[in-house]
N, C-alpha and C. Protein backbone atom coordinates (compact mmCIF):
# COMPACT_ATOMS: atom_id res chain seq x y z
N UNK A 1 0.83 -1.20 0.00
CA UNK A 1 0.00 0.00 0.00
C UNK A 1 0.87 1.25 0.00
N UNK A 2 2.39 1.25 0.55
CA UNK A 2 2.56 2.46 0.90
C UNK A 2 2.23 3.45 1.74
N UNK A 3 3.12 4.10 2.60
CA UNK A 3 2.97 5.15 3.46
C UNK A 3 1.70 6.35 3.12
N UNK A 4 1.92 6.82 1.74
CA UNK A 4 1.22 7.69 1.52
C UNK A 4 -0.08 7.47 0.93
N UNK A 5 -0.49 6.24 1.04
CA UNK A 5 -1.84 5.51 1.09
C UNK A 5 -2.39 4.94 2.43
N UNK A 6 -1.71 4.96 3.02
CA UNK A 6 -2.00 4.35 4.77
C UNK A 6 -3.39 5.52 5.11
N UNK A 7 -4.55 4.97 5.54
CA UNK A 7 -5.20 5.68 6.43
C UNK A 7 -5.30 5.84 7.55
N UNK A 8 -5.49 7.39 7.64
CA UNK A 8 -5.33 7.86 8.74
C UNK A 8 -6.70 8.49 9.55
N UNK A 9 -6.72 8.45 10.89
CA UNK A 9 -7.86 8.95 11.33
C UNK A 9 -7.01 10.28 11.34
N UNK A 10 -8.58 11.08 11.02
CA UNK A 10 -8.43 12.46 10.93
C UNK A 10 -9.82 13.04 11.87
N UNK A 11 -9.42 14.25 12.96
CA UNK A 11 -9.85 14.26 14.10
C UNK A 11 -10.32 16.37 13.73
N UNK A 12 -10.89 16.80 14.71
CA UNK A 12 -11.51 18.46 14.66
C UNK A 12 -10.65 18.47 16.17
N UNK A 13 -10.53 20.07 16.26
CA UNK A 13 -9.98 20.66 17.12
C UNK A 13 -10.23 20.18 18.48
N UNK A 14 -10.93 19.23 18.85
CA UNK A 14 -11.54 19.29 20.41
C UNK A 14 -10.68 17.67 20.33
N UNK A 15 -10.37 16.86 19.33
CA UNK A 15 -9.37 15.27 19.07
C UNK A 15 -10.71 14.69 19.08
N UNK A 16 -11.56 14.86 18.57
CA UNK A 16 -12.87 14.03 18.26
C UNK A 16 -12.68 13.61 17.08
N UNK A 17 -12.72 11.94 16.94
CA UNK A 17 -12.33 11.34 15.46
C UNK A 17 -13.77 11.75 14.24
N UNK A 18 -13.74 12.51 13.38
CA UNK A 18 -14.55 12.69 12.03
C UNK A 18 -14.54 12.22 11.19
N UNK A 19 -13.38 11.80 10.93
CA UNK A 19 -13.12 10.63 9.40
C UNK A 19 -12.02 10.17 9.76
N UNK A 20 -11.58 9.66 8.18
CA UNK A 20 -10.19 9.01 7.46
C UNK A 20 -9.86 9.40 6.74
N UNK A 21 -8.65 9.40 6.20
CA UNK A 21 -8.18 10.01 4.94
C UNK A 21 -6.62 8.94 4.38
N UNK A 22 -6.11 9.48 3.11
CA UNK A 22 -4.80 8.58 3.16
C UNK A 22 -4.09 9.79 3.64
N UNK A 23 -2.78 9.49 4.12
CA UNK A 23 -1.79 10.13 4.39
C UNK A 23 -1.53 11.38 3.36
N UNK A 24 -1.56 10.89 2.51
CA UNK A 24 -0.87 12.47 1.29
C UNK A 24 -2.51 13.13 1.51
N UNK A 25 -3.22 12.90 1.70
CA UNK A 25 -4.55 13.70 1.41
C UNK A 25 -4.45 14.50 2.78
N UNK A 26 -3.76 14.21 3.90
CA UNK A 26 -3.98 14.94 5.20
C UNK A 26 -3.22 15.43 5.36
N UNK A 27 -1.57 15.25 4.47
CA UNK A 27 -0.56 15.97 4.67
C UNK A 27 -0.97 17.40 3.37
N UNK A 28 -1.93 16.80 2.58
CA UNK A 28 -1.59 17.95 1.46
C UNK A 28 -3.12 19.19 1.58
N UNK A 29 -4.10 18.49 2.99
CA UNK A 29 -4.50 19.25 3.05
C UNK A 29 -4.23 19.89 4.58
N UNK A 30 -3.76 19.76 5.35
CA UNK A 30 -3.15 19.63 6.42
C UNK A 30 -4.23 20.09 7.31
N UNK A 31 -4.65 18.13 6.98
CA UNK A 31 -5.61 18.37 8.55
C UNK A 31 -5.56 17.77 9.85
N UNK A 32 -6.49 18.32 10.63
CA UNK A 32 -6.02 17.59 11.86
C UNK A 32 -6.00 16.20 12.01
N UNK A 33 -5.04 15.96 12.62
CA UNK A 33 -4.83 14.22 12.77
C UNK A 33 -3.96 13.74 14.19
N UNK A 34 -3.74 12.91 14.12
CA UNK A 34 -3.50 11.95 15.56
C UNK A 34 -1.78 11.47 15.28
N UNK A 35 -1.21 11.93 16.19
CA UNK A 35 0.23 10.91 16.45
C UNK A 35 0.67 10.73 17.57
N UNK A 36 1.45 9.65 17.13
CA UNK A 36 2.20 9.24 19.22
C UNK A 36 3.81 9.69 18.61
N UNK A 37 4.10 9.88 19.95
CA UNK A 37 5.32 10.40 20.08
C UNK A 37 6.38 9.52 21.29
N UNK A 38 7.33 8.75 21.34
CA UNK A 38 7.48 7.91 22.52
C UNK A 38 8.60 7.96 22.54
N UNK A 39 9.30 8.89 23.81
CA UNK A 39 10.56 8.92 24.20
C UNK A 39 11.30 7.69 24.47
N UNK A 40 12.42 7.30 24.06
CA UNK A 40 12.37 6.18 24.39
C UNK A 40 14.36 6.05 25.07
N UNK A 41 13.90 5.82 26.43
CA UNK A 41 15.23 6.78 27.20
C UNK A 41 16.25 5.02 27.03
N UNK A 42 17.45 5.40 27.48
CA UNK A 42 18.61 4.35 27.80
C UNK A 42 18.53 4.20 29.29
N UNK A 43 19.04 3.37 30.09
CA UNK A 43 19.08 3.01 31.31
C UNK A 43 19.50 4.27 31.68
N UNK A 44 20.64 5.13 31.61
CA UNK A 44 21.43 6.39 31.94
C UNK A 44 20.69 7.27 31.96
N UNK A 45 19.49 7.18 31.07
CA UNK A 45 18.42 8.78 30.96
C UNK A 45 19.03 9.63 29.33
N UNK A 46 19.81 9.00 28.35
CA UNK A 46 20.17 9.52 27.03
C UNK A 46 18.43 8.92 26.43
N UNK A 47 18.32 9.80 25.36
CA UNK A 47 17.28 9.42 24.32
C UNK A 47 17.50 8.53 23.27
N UNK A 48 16.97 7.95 22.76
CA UNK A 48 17.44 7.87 21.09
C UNK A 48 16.80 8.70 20.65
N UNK A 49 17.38 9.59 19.52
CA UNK A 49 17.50 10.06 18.81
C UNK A 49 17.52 9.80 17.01
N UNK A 50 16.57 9.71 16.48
CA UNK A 50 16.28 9.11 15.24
C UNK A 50 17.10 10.37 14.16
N UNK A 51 17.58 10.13 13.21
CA UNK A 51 17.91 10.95 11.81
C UNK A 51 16.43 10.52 11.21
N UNK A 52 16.12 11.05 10.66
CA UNK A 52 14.90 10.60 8.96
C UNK A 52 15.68 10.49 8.21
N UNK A 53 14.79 9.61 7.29
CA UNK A 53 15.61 9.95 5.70
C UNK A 53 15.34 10.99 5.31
N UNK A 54 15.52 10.73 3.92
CA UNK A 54 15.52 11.99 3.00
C UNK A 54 13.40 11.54 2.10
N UNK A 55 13.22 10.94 2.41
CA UNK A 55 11.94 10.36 1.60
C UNK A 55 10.85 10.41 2.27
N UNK A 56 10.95 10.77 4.02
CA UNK A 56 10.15 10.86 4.90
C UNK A 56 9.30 11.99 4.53
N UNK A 57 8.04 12.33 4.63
CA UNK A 57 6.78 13.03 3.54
C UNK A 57 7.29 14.44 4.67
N UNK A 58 7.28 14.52 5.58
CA UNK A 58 6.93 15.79 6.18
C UNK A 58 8.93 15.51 6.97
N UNK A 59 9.34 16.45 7.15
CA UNK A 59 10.50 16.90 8.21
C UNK A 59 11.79 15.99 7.38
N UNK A 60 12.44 15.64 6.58
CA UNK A 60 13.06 14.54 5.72
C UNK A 60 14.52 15.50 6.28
N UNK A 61 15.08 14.14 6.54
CA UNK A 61 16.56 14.40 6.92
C UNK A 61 16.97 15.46 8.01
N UNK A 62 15.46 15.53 9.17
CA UNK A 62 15.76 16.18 10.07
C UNK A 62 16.11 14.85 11.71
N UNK A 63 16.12 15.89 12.36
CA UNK A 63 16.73 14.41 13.88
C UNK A 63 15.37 14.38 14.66
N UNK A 64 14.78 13.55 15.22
CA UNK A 64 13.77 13.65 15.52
C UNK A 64 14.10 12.90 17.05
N UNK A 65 13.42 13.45 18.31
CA UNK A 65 13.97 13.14 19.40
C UNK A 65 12.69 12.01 19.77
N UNK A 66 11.95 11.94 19.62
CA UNK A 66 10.68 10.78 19.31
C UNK A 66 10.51 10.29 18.35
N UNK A 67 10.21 8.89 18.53
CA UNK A 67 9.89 7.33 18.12
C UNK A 67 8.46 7.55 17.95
N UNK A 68 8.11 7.38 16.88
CA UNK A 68 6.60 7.44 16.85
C UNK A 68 5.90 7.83 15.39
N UNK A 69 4.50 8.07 15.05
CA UNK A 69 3.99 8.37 14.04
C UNK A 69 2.79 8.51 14.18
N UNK A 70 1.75 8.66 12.98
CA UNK A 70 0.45 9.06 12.43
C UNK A 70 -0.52 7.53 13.09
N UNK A 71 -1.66 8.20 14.03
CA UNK A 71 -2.60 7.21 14.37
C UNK A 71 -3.25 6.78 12.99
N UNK A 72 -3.20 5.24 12.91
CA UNK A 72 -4.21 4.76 11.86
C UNK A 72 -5.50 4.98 12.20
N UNK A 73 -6.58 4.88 10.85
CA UNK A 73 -8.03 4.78 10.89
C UNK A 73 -7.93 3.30 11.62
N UNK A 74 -8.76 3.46 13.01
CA UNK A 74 -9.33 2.81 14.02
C UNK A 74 -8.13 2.29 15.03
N UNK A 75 -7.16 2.60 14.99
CA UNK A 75 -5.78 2.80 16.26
C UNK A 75 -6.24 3.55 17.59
N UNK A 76 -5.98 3.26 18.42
CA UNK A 76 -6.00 4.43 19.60
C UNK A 76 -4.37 4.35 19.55
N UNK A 77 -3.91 5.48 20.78
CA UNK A 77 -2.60 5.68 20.85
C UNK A 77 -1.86 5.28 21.30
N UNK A 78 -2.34 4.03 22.31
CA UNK A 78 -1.64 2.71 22.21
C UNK A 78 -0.89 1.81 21.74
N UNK A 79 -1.99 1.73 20.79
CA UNK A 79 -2.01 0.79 19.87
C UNK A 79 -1.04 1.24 18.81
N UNK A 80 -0.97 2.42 18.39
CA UNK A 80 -0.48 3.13 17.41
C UNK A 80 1.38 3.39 18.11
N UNK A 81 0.95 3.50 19.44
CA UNK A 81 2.43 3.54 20.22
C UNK A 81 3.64 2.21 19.83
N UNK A 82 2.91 1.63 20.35
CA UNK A 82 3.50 -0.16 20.16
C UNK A 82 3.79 -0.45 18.52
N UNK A 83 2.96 -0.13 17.32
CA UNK A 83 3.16 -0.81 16.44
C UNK A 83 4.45 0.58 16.02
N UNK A 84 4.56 1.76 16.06
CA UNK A 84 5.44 3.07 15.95
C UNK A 84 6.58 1.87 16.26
N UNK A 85 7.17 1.92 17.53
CA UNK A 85 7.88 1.22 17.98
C UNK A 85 8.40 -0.01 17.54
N UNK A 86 7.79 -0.93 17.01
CA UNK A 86 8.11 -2.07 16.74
C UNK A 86 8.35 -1.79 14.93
N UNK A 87 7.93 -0.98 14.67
CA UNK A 87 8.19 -0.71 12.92
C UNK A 87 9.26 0.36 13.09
N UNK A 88 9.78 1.14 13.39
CA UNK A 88 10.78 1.51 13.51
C UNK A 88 11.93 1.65 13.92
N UNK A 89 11.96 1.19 15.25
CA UNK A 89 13.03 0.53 16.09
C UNK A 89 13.14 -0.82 16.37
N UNK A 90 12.36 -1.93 15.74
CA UNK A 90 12.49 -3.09 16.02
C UNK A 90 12.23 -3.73 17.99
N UNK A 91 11.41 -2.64 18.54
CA UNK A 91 11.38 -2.36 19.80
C UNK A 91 10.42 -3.37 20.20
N UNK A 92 9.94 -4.41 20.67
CA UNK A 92 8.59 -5.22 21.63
C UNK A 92 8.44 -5.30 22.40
N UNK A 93 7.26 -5.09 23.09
CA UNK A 93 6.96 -5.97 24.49
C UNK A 93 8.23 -4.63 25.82
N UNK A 94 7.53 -3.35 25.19
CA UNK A 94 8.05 -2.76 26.59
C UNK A 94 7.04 -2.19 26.96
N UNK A 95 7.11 -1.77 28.59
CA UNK A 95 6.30 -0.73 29.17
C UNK A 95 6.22 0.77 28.80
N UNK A 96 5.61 1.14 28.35
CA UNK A 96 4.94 2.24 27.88
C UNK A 96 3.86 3.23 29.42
N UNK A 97 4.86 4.20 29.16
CA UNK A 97 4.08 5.61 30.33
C UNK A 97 3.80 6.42 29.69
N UNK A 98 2.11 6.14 29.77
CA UNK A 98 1.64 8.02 28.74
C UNK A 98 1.79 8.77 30.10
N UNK A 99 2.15 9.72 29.19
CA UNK A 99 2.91 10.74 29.51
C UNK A 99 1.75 12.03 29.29
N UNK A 100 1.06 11.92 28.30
CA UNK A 100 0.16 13.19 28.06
C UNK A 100 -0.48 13.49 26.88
N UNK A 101 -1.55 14.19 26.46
CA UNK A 101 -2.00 14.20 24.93
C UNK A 101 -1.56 16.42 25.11
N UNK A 102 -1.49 16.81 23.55
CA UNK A 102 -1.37 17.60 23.71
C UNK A 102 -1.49 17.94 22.19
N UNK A 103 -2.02 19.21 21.91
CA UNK A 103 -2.12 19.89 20.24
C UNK A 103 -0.92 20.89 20.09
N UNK A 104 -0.62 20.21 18.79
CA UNK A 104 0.70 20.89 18.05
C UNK A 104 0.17 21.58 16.71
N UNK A 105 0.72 22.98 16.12
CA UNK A 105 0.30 23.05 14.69
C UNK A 105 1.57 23.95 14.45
N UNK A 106 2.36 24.06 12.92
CA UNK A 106 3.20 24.59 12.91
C UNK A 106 2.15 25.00 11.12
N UNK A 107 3.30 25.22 10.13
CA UNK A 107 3.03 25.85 8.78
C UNK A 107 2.79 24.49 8.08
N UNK A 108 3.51 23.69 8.68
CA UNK A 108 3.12 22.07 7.78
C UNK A 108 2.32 21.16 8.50
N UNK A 109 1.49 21.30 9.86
CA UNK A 109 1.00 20.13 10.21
C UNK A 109 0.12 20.88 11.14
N UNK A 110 -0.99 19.55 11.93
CA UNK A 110 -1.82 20.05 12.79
C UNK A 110 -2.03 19.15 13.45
N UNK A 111 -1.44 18.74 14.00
CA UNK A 111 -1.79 17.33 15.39
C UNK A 111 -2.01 17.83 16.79
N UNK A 112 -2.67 15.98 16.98
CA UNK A 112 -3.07 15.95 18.74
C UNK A 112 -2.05 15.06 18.71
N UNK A 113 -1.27 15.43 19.44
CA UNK A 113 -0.39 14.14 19.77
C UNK A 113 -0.45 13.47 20.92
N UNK A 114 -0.08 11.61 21.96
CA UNK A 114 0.10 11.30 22.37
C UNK A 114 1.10 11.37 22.77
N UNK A 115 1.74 11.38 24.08
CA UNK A 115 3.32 11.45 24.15
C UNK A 115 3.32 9.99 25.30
N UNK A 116 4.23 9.51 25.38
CA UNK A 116 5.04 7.89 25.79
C UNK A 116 6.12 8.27 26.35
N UNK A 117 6.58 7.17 27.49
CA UNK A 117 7.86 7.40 27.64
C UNK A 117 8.60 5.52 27.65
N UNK A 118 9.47 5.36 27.65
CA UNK A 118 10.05 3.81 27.96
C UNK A 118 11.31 3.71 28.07
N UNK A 119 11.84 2.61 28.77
CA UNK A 119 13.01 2.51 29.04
C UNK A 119 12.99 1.40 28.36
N UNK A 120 14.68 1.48 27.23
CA UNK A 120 15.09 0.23 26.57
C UNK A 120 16.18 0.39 26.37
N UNK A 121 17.08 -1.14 26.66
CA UNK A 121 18.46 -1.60 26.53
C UNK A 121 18.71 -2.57 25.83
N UNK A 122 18.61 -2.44 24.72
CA UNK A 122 18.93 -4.19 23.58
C UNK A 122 18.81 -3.31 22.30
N UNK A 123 18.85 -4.61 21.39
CA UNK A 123 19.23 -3.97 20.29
C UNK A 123 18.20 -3.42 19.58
N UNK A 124 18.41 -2.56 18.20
CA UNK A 124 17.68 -1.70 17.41
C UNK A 124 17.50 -2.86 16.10
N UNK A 125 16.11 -2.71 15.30
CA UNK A 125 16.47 -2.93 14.14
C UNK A 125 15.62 -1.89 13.50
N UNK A 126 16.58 -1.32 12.49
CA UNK A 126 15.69 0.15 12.12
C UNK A 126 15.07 -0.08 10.89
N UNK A 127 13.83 1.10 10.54
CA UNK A 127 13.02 0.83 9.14
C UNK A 127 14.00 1.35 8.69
N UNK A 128 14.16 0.75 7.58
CA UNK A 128 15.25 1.28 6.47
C UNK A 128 14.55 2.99 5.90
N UNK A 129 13.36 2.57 5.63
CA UNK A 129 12.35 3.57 4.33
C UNK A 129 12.09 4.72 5.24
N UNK A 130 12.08 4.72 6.56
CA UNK A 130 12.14 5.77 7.92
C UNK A 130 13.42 6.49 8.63
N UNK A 131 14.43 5.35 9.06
CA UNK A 131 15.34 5.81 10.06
C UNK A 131 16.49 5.55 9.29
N UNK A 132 17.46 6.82 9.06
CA UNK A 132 18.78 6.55 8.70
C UNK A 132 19.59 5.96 9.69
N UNK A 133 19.18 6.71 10.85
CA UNK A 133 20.58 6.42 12.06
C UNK A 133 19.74 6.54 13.61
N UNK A 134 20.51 5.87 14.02
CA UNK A 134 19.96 6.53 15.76
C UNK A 134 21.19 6.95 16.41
N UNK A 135 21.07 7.82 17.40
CA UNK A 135 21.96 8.46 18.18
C UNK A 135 21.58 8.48 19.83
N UNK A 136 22.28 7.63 20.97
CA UNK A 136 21.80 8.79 22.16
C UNK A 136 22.42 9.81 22.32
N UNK A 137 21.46 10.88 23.21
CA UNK A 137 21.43 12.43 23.40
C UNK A 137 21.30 12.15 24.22
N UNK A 138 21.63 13.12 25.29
CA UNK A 138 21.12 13.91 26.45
C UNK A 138 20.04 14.41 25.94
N UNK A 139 19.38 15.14 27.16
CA UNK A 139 18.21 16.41 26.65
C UNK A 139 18.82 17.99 26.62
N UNK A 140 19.96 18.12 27.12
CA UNK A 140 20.87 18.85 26.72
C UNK A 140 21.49 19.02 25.89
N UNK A 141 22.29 17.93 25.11
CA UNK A 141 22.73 17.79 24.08
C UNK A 141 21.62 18.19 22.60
N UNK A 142 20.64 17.75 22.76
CA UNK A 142 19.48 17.85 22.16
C UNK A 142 18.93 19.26 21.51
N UNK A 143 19.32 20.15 22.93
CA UNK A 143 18.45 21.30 22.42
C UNK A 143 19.85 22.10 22.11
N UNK A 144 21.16 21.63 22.71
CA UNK A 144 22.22 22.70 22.17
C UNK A 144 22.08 22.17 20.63
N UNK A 145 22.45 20.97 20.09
CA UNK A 145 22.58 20.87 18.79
C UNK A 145 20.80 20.73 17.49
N UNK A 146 20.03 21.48 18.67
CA UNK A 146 19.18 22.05 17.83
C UNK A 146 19.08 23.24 17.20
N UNK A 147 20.32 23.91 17.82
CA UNK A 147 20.57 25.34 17.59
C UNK A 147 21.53 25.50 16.14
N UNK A 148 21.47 24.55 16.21
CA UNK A 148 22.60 24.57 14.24
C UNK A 148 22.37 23.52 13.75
N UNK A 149 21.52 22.33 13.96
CA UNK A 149 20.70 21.24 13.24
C UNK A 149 19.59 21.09 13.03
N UNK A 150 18.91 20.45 12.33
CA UNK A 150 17.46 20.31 11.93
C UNK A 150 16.97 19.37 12.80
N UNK A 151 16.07 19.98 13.69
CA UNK A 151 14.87 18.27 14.57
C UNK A 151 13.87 19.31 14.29
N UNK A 152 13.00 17.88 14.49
CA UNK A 152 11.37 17.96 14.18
C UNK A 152 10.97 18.68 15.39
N UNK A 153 10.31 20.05 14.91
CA UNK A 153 9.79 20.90 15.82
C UNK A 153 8.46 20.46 17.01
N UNK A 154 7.91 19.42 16.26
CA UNK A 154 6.90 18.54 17.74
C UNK A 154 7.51 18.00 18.26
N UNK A 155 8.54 17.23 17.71
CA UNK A 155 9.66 16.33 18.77
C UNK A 155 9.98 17.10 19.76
N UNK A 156 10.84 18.34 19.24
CA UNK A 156 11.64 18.97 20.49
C UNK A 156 10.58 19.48 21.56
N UNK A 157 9.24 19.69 20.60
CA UNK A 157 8.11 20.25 21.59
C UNK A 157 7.96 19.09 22.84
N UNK A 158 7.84 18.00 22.35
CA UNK A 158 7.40 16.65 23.23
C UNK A 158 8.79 16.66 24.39
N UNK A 159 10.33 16.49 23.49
CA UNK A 159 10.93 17.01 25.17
C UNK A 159 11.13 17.83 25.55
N UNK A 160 10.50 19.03 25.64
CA UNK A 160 10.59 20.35 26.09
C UNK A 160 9.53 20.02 27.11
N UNK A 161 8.48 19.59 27.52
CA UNK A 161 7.02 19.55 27.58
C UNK A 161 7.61 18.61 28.66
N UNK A 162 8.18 17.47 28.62
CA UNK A 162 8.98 16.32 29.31
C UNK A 162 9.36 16.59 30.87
N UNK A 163 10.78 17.72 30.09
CA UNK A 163 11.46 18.28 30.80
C UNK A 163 10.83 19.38 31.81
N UNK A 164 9.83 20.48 31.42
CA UNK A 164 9.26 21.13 32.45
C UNK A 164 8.31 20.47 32.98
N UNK A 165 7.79 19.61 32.47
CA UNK A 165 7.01 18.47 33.26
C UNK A 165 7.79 18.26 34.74
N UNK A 166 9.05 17.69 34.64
CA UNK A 166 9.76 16.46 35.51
C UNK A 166 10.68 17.52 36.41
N UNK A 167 10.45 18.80 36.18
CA UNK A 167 10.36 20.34 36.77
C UNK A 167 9.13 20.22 38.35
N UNK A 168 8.61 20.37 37.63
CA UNK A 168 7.38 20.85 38.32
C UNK A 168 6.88 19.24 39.59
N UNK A 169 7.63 18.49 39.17
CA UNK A 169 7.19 17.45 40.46
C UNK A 169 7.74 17.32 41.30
N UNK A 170 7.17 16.92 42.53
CA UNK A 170 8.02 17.56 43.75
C UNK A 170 9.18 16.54 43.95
């Protein structure tokens, strides 16, 4: 089928599901839609850190500090968490902490996103057609070398959001 035939639930401002659409139809009309986002830390507290390719429809060949993607037509963000994970990092069978839902919109997109967190130590197997490379980061490292590199502006939103989160608890 292809990525840019995959349907997607497509949701109105309040994350109330209204339809479906394929992917290029929601990216090219840029409507609201559903993604998970799932930090996915090292024993130490580093991230991985994904590169994109160059073929990825929206953000291509930027670093993306979340594991994750576009809720399918009839996914919750669960569901959509786990299969993210296991199609791109070769990741199974971990514990998953939502973390929070939250609306993002920039000039190219308009999501509700899910955000995740997990701890994993073993190996990667990456989508080829998705992930060039992985890297761990700090969350420091992260936002200094966001300052002269390309990451996905919901990503950094999701650990920005993280981080004053894990602020604010006593």
């Amino acid at each position: 089928m292809g990525a840019a035939n995959e349907i997607v639930a497509i949701v109105d401002a309040q994350n109330n599901v209204v339809g479906a659409a394929p992917r290029w139809e929601m990216r090219a009309n840029r409507l609201i839609h559903r993604s998970t986002y799932i930090l996915v830390f090292n024993p130490e507290g580093a991230l991985y850190v994904q590169k994109r390719t160059m073929t990825k429809d929206v953000f291509p060949g930027y670093y993306d500090p979340a594991t994750g993607g576009v809720v399918l037509a009839g996914e919750n963000y669960e569901e959509s968490a786990m299969r993210e994970l296991a199609e791109e990092m070769g990741i199974r069978h971990v514990p998953l902490i939502r973390l929070s839902d939250f609306y993002f919109a920039d000039e190219r997109t308009q999501v509700w996103g899910g955000a995740f967190s997990c701890v994993y130590d073993g190996p990667l197997s990456l989508q080829a057609e998705e992930v060039e490379s992985v890297s761990l980061m700090t969350m420091d490292e992260i936002f200094q070398r966001a300052q002269t590199e390309q990451f996905t502006p919901d990503g950094l939103y999701v650990v920005q959001r993280y981080r004053e989160e894990r602020k604010q608890q006593p």
